[in-house]
C-alpha atoms as a PDB file:
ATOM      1  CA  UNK A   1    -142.546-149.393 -18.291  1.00  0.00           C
ATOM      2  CA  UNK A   2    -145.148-148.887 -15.620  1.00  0.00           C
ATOM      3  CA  UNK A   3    -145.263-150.017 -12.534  1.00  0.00           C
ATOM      4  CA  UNK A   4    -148.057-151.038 -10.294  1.00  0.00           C
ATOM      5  CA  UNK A   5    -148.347-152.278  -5.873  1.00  0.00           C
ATOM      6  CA  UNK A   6    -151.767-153.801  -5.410  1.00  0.00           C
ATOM      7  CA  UNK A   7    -152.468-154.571  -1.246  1.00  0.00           C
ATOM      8  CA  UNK A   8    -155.572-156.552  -0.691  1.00  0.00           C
ATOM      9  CA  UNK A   9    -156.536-157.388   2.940  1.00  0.00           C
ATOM     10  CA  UNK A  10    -159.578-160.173   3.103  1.00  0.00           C
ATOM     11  CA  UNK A  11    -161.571-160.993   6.116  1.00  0.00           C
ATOM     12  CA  UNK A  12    -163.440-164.295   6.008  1.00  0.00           C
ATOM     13  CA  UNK A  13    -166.356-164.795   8.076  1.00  0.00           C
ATOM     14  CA  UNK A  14    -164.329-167.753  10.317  1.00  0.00           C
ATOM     15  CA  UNK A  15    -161.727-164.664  11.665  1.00  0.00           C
ATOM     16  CA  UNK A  16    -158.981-165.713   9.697  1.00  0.00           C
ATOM     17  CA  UNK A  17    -156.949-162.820   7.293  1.00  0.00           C
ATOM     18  CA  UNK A  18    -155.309-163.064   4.028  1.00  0.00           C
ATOM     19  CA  UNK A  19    -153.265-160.176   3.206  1.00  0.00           C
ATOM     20  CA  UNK A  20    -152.295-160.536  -0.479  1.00  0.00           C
ATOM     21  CA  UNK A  21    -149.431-158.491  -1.967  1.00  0.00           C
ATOM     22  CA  UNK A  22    -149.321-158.062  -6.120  1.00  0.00           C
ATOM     23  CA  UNK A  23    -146.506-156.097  -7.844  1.00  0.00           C
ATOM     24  CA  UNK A  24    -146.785-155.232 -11.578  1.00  0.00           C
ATOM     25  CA  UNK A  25    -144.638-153.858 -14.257  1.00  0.00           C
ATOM     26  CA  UNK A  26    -146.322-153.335 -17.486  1.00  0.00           C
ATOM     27  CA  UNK A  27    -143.511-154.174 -20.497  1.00  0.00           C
ATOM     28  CA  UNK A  28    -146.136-152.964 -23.003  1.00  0.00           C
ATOM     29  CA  UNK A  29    -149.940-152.026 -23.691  1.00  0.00           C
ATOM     30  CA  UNK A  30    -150.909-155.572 -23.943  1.00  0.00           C
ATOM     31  CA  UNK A  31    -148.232-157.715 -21.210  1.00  0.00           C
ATOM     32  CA  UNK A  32    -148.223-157.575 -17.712  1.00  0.00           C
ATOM     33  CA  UNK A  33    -145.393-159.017 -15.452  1.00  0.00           C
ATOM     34  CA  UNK A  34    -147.083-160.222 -12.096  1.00  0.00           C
ATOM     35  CA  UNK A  35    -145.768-161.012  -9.088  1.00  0.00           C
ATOM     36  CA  UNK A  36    -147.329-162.024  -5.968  1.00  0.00           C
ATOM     37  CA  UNK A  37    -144.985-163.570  -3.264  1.00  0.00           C
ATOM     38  CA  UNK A  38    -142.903-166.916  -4.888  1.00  0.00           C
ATOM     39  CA  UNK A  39    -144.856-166.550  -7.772  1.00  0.00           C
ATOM     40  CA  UNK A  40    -144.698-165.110 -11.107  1.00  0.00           C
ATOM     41  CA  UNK A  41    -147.910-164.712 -13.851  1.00  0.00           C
ATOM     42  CA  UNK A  42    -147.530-162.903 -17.183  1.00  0.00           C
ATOM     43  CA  UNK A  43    -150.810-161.487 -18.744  1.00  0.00           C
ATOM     44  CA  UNK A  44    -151.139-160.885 -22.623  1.00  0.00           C
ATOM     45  CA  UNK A  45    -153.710-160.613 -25.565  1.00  0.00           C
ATOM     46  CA  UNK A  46    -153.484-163.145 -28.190  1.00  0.00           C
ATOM     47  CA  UNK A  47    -151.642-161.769 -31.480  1.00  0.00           C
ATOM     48  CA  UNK A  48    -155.014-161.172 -33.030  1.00  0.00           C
ATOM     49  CA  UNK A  49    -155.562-158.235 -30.306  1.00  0.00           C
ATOM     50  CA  UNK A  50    -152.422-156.759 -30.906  1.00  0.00           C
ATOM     51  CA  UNK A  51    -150.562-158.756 -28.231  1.00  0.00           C
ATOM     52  CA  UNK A  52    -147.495-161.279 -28.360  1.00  0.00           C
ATOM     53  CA  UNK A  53    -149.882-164.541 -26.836  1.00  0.00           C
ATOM     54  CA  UNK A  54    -146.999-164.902 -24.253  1.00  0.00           C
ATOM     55  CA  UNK A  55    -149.489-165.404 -21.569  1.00  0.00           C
ATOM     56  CA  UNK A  56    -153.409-165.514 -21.127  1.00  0.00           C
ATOM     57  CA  UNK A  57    -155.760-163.413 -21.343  1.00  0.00           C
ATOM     58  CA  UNK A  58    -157.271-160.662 -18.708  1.00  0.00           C
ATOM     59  CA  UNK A  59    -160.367-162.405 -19.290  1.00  0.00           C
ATOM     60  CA  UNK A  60    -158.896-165.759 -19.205  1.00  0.00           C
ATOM     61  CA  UNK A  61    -157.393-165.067 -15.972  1.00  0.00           C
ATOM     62  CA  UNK A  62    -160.212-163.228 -14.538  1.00  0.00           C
ATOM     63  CA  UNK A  63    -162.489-166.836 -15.563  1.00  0.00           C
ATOM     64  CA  UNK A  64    -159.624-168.931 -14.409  1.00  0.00           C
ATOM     65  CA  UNK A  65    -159.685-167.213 -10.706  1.00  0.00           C
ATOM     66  CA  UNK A  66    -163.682-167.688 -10.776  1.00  0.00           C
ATOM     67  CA  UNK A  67    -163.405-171.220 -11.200  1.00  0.00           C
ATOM     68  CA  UNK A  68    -161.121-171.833  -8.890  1.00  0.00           C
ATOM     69  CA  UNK A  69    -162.795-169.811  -5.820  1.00  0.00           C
ATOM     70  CA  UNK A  70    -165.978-172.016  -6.529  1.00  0.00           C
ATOM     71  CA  UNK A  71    -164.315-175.185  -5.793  1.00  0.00           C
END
């Protein structure tokens, strides 16, 4: 298994900070076990890519986070 520490500090133009703290352990080539503060996110590819479909997508998540900063 691999591991993985992201750190993200954001600065918004109103002063205020987010610091954001991901951890990730990799359980194989396609799943990723996230966790960033109380919660927990597992990414996977869909069986047809060679992954178990225990989770969504990179892409999935990666649209899902898009949509939600626009609101």
């Amino acid at each position: 298994m691999h591991q993985q520490e992201i750190k993200t500090e954001t600065t918004e133009a109103c002063n205020m900070q987010v610091k954001v703290h991901v951890t990730g352990e990799s359980e194989n080539p396609t799943k990723l076990n996230l966790r960033s503060g109380r919660f927990k996110m597992v990414i996977d590819e869909p069986e047809n890519m060679g992954g178990t479909n225990e989770g969504p997508s990179p892409v999935q998540v990666l649209l899902m986070a898009l949509a939600a900063a626009s609101m």
